[in-house]
N, C-alpha and C. Protein backbone atom coordinates (compact mmCIF):
# COMPACT_ATOMS: atom_id res chain seq x y z
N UNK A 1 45.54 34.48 -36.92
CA UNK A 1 46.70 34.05 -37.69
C UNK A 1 47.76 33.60 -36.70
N UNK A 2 48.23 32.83 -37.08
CA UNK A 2 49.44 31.83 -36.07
C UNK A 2 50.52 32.72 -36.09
N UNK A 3 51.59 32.38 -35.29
CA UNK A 3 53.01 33.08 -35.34
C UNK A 3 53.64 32.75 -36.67
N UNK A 4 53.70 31.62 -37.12
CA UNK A 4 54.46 31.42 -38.22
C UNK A 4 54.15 32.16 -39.10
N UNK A 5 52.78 31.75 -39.33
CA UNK A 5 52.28 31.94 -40.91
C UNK A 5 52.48 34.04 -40.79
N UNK A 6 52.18 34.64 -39.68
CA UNK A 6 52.62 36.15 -39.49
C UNK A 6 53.98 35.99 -39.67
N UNK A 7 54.99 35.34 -39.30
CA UNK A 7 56.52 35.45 -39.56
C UNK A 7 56.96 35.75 -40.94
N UNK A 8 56.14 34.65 -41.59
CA UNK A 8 56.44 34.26 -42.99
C UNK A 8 55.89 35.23 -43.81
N UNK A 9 54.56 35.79 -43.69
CA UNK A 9 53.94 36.47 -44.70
C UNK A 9 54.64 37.70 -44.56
N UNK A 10 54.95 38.64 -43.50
CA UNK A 10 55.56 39.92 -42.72
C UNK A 10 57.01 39.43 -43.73
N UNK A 11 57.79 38.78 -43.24
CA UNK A 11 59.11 38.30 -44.53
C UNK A 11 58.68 38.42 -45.97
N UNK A 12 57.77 38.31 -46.59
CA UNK A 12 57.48 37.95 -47.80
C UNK A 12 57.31 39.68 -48.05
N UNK A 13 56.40 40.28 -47.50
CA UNK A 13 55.93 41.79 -47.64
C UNK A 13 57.31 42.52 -47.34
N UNK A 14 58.63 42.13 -46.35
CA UNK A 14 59.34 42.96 -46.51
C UNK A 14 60.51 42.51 -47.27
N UNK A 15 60.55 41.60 -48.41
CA UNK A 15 61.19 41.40 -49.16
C UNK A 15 60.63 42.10 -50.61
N UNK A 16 59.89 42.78 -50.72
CA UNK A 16 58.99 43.09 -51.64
C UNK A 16 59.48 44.91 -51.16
N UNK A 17 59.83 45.07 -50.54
CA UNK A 17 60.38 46.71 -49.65
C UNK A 17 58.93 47.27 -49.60
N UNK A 18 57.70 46.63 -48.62
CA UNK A 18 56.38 46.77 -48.56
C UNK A 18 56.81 47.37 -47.37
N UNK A 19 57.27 46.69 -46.04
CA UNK A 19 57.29 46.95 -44.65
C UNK A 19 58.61 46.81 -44.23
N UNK A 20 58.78 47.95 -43.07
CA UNK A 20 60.36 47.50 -42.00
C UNK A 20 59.89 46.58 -41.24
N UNK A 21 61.18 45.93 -40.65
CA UNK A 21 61.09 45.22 -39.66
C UNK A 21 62.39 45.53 -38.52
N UNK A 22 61.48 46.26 -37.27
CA UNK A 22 62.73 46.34 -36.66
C UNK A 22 62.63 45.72 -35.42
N UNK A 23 63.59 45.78 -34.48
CA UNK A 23 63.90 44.97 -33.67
C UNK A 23 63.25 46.01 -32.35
N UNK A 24 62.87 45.71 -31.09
CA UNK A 24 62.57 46.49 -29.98
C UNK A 24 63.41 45.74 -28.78
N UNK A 25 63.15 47.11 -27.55
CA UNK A 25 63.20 46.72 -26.26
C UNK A 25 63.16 45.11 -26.02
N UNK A 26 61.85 44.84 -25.90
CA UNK A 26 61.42 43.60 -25.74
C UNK A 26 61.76 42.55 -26.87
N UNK A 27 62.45 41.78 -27.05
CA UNK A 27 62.93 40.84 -27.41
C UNK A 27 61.63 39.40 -28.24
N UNK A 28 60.59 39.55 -27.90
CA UNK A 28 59.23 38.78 -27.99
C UNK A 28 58.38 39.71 -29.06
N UNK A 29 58.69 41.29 -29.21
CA UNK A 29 58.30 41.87 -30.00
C UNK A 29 58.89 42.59 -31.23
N UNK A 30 58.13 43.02 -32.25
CA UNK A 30 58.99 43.67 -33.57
C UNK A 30 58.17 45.20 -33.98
N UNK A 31 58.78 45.90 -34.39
CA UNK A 31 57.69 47.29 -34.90
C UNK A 31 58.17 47.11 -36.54
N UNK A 32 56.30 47.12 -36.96
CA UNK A 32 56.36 46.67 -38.49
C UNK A 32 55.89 48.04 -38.84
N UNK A 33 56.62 48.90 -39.93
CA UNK A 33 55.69 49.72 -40.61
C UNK A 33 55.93 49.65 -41.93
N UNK A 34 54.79 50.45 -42.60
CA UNK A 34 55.23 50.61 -43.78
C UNK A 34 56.01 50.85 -44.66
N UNK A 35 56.51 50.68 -46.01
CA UNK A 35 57.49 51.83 -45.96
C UNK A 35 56.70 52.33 -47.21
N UNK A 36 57.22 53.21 -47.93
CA UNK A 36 56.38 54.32 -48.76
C UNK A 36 55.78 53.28 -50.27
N UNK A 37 56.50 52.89 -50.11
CA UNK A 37 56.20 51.33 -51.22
C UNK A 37 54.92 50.61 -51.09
N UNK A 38 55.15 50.23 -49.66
CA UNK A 38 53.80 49.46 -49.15
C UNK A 38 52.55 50.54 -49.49
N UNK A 39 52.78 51.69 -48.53
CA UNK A 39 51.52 52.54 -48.59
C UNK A 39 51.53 52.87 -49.74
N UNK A 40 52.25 52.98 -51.27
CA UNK A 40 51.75 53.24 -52.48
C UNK A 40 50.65 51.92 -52.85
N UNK A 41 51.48 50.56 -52.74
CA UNK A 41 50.17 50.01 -53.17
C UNK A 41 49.03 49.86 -52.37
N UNK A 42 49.05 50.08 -50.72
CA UNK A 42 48.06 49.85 -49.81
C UNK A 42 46.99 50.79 -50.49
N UNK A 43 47.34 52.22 -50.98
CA UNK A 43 46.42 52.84 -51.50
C UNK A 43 45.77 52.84 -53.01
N UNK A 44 46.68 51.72 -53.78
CA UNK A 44 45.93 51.55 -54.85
C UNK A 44 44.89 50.14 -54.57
N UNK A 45 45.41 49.13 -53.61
CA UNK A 45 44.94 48.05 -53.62
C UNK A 45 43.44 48.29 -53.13
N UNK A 46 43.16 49.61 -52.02
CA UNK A 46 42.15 49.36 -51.19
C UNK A 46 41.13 50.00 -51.53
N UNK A 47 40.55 50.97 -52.66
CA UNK A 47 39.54 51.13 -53.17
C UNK A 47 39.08 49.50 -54.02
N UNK A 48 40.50 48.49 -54.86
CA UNK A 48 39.93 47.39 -55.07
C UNK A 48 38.87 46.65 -54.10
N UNK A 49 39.63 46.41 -53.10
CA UNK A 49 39.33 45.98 -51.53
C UNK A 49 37.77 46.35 -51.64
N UNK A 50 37.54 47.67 -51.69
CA UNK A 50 36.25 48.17 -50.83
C UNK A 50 35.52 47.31 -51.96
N UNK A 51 35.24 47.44 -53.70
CA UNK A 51 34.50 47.47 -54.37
C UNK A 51 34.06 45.74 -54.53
N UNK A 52 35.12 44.94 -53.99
CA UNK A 52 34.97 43.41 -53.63
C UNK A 52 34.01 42.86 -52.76
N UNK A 53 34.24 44.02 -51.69
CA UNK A 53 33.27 43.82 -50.68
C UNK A 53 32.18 44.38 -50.74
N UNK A 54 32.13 45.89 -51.87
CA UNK A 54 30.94 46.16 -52.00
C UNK A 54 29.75 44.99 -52.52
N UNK A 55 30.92 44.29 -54.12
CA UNK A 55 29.81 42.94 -54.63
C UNK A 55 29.99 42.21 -53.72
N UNK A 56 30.80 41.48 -52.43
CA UNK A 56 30.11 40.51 -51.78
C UNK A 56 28.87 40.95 -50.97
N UNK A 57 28.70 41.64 -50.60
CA UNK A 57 27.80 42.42 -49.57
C UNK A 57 26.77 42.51 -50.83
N UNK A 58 26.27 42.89 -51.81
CA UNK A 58 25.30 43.01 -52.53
C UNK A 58 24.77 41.84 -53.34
N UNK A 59 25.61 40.79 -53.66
CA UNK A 59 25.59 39.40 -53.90
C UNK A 59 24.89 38.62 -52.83
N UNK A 60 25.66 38.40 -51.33
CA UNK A 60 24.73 37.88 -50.45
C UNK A 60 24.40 38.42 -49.37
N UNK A 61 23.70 39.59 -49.92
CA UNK A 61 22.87 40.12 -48.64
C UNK A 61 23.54 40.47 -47.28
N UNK A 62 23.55 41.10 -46.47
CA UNK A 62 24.06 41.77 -45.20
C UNK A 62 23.97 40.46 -44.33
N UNK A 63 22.90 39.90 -44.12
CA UNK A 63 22.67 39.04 -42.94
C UNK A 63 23.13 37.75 -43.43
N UNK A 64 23.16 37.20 -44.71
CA UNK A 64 23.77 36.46 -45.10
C UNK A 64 25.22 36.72 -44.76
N UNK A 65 25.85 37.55 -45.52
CA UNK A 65 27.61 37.91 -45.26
C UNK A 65 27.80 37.79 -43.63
N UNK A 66 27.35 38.18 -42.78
CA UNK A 66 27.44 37.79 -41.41
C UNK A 66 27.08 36.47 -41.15
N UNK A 67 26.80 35.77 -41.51
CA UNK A 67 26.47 34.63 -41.35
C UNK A 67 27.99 33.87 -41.82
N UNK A 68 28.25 34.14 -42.97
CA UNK A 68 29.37 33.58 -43.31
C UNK A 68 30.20 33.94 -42.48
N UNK A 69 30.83 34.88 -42.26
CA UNK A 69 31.68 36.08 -41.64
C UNK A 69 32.01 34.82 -40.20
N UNK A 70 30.66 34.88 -39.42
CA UNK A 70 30.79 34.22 -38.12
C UNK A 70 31.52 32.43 -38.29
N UNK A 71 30.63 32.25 -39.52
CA UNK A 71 31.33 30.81 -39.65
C UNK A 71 32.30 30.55 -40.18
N UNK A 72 32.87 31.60 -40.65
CA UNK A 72 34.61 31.09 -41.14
C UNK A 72 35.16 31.58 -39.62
N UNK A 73 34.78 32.51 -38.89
CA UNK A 73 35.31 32.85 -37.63
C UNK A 73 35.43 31.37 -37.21
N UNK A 74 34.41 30.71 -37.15
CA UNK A 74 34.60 29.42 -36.17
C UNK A 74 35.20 28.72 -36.68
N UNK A 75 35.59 28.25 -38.16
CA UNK A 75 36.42 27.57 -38.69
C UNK A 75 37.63 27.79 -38.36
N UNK A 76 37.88 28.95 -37.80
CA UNK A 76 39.41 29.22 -37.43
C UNK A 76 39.53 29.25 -36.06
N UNK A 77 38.44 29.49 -34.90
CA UNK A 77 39.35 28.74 -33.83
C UNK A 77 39.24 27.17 -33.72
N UNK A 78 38.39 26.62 -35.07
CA UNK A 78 38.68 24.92 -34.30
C UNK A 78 40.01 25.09 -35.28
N UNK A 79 40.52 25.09 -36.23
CA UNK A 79 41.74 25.09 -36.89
C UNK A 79 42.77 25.53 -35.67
N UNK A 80 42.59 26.60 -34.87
CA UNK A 80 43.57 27.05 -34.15
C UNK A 80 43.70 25.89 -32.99
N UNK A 81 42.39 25.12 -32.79
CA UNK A 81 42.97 24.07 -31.41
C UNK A 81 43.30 23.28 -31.80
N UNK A 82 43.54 22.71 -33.49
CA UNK A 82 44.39 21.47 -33.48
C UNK A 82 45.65 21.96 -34.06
């Protein structure tokens, strides 16, 4: 994921009172955490999560899903060199 599109989405989640955003030492960096909001829905969202991936994984097969898996990987570093 690019800097922006992390800028923007991290803004979007802490306008929602999902995550802090605070400022550090280093000037190039930020410390993101949760806040109790976020982790309420992080924990309703992620049994969804698992059972998505349970049907993709049972839909197309293990070695299939890696197959995909690798080729959207590569779709995103040629996206990342232009």
């Amino acid at each position: 994921m690019d800097r922006t599109t992390l800028t923007r989405s991290l803004e979007l989640l802490k306008e929602q009172d999902f995550v802090r955003i605070e400022s550090s030492s280093d000037r190039r960096k930020r410390i993101v955490t949760l806040t109790d909001k976020g982790r309420a829905h992080m924990h309703k969202a992620f049994p969804l999560w698992e059972k998505a991936q349970s049907i993709i994984m049972e839909k197309f097969g293990k070695g299939n899903w890696r197959e995909v898996k690798t080729g959207l990987g590569e779709i995103s570093k040629i996206a990342m060199l232009n």
